[in-house]
Protein backbone atom coordinates (compact mmCIF):
# COMPACT_ATOMS: atom_id res chain seq x y z
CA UNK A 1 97.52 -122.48 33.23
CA UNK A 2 94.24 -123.52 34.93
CA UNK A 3 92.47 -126.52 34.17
CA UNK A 4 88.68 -125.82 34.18
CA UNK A 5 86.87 -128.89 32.52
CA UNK A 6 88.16 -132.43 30.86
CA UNK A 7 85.54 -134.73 29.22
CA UNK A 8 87.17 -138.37 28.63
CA UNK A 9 85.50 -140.87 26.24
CA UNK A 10 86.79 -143.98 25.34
CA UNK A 11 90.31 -143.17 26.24
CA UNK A 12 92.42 -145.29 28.71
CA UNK A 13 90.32 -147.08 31.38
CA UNK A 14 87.02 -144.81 30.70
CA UNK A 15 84.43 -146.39 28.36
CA UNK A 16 81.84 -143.97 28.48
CA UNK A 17 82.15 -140.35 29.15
CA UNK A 18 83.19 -139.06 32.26
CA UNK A 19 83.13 -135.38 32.81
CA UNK A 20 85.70 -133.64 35.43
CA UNK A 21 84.61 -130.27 36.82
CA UNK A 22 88.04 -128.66 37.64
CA UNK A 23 86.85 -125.35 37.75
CA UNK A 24 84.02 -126.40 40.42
CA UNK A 25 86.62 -128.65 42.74
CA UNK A 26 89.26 -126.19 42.91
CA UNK A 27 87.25 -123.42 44.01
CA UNK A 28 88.81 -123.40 47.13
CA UNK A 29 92.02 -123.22 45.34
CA UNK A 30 93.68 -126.54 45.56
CA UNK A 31 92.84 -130.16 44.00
CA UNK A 32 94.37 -133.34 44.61
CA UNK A 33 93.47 -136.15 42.38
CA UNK A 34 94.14 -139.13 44.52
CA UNK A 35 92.91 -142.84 44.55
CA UNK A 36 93.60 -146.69 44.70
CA UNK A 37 96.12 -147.57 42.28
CA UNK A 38 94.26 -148.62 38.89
CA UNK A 39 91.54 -146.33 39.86
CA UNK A 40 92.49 -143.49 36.45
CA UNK A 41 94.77 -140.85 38.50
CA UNK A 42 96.90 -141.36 35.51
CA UNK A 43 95.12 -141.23 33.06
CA UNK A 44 93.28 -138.10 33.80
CA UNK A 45 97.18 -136.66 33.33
CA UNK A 46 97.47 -138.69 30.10
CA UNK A 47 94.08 -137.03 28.93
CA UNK A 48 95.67 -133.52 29.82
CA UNK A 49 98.72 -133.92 27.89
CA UNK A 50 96.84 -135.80 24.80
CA UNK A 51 94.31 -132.88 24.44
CA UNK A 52 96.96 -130.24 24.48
CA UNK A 53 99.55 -131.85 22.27
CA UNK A 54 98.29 -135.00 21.04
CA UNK A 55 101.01 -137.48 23.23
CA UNK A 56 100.66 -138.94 26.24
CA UNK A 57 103.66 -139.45 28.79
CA UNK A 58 103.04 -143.29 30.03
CA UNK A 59 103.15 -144.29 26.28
CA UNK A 60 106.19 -142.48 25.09
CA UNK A 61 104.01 -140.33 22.72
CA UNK A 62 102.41 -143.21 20.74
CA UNK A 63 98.72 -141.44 21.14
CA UNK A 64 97.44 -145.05 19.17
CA UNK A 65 97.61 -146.31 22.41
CA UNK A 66 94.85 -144.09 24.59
CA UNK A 67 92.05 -145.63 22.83
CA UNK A 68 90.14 -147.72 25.68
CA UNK A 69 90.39 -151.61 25.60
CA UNK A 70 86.62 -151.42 26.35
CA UNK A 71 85.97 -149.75 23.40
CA UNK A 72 84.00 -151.33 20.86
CA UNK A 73 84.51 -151.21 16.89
CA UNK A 74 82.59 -147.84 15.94
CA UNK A 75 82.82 -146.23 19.75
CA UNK A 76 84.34 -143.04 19.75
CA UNK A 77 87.78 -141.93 21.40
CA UNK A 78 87.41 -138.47 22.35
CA UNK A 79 89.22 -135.70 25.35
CA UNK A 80 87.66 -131.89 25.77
CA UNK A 81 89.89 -130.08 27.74
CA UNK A 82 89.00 -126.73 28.64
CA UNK A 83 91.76 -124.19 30.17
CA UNK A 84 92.58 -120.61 31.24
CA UNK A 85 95.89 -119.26 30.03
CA UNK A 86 96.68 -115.50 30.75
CA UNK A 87 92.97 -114.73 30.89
CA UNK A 88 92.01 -116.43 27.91
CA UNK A 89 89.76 -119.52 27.82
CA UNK A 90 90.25 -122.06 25.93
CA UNK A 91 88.94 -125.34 24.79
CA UNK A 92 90.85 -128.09 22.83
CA UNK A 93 89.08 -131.10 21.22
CA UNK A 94 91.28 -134.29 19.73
CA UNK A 95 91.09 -137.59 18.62
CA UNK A 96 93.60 -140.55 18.12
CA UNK A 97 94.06 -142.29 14.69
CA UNK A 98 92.16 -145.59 15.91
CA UNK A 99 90.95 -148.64 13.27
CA UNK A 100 87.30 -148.20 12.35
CA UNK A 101 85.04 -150.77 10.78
CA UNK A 102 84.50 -150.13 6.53
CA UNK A 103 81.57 -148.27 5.58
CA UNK A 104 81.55 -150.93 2.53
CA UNK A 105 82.94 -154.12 2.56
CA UNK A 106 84.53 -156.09 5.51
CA UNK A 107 87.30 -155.41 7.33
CA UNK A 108 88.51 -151.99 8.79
CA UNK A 109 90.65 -148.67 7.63
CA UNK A 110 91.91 -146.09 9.88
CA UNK A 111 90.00 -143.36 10.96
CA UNK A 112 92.74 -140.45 11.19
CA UNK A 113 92.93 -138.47 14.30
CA UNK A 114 91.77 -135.24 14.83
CA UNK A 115 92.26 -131.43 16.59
CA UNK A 116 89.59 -128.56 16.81
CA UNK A 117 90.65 -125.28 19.25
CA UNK A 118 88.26 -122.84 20.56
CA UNK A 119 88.59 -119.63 22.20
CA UNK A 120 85.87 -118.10 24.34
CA UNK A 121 84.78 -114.03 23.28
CA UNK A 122 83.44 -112.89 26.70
CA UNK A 123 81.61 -109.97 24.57
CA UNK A 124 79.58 -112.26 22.48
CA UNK A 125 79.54 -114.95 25.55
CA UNK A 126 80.58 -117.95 22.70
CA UNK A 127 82.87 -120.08 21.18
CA UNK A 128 85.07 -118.81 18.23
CA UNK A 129 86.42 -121.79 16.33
CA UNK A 130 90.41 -120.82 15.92
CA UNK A 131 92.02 -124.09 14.18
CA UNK A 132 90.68 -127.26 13.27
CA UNK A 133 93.52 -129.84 11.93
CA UNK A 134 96.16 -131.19 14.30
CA UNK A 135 98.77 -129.14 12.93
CA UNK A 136 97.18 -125.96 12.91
CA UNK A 137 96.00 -126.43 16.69
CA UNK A 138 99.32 -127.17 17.52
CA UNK A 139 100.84 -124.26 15.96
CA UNK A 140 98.01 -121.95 17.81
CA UNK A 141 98.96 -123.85 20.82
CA UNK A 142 102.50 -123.29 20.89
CA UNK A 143 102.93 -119.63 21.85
CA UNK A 144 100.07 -119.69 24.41
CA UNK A 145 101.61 -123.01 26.62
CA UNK A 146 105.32 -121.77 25.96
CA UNK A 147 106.28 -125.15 26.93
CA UNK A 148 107.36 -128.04 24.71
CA UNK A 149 105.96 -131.59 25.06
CA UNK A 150 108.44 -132.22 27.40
CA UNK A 151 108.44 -129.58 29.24
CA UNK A 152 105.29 -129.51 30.22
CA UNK A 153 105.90 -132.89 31.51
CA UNK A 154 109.05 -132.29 33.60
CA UNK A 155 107.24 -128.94 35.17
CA UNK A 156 103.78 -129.18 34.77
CA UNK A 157 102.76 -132.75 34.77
CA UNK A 158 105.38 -134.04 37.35
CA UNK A 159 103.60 -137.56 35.99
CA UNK A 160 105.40 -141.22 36.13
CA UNK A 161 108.38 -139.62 37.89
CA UNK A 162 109.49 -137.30 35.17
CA UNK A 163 110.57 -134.86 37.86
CA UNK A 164 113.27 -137.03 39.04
CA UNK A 165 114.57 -137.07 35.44
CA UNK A 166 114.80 -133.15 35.48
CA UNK A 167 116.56 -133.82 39.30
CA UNK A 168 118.98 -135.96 37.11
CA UNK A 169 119.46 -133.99 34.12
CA UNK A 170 122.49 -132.04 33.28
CA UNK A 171 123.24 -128.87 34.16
CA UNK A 172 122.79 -127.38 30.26
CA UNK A 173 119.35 -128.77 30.32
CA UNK A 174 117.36 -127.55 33.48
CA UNK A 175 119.18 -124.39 33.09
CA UNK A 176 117.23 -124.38 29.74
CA UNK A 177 114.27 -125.00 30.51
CA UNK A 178 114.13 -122.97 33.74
CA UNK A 179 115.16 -120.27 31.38
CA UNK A 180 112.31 -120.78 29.54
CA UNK A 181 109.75 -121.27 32.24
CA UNK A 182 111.10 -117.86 34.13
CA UNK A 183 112.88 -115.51 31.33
């Protein structure tokens, strides 16, 4: 997998939108996110993992939790994450259940999250819309990562020391999951 483009908004420390350009920093075929602690390193992972299965590793998959502090009542929560698998692009919209103001009456309701997944047609250079509720992009995103939630943490991700729990794990489940990761 290749991560070309995230767009954050209103999620963890980022208020407004901020727009990372994967595809343009890596062209020299590396990219290290670094930084002072509290500066979003970890976040930008959390944004990663939300977009393409709708949990987030620091919050032990309660996605309620990404929406920014500094958001304000009817401020949307949004990640874009686009990606390359196996030469196909993708791009993978969600958004967290989060409590909303009324449209009538006081008081606020939640607003549900949500899921949209796009593939790009190179022949007709555009977007082709290929699920748009949570479920269904999760079931279209299942066979193309081949990795579970977890999975994707322990070998992907490598975030909030989830490696050294796969250093730690048992026998029966790294073999597993380096089963899975090399057939």
């Amino acid at each position: 997998m290749r991560v070309l483009r995230l767009e954050i908004t209103g999620f963890g420390p980022f208020h407004r939108t901020q727009t990372l350009d994967f595809e343009r920093a890596a062209s020299d075929g590396i990219l290290l996110i670094g930084g002072r602690t509290g500066a979003g390193k970890s976040s930008v992972l959390d944004a990663i993992s939300f977009a393409l299965y709708g949990a987030v590793p620091r919050y032990d998959g309660d996605a309620k939790r990404v929406r920014s502090d500094h958001c304000g009542p009817d401020d949307e929560t949004s990640v874009v994450l686009e990606f390359e698998m196996s030469g196909e692009r993708y791009r993978v919209r969600r958004t967290p259940d989060w409590e909303r103001p009324k449209r009538r009456g006081a008081g606020t309701t939640t607003q549900k999250g949500e899921a949209e997944l796009w593939r790009f047609d190179e022949a007709a250079g555009e977007w082709d819309g290929v699920a748009a509720r949570p479920t269904d992009v999760a079931a279209e995103l299942a066979p193309v990562l081949a990795l579970n939630h977890d999975q994707f943490l322990q070998v992907i991700l490598l975030a909030q020391n989830r490696f050294q729990r796969f250093l730690h794990a048992k026998d029966a489940e790294r073999q597993a999951l380096l089963r899975t990761l090399f057939a």
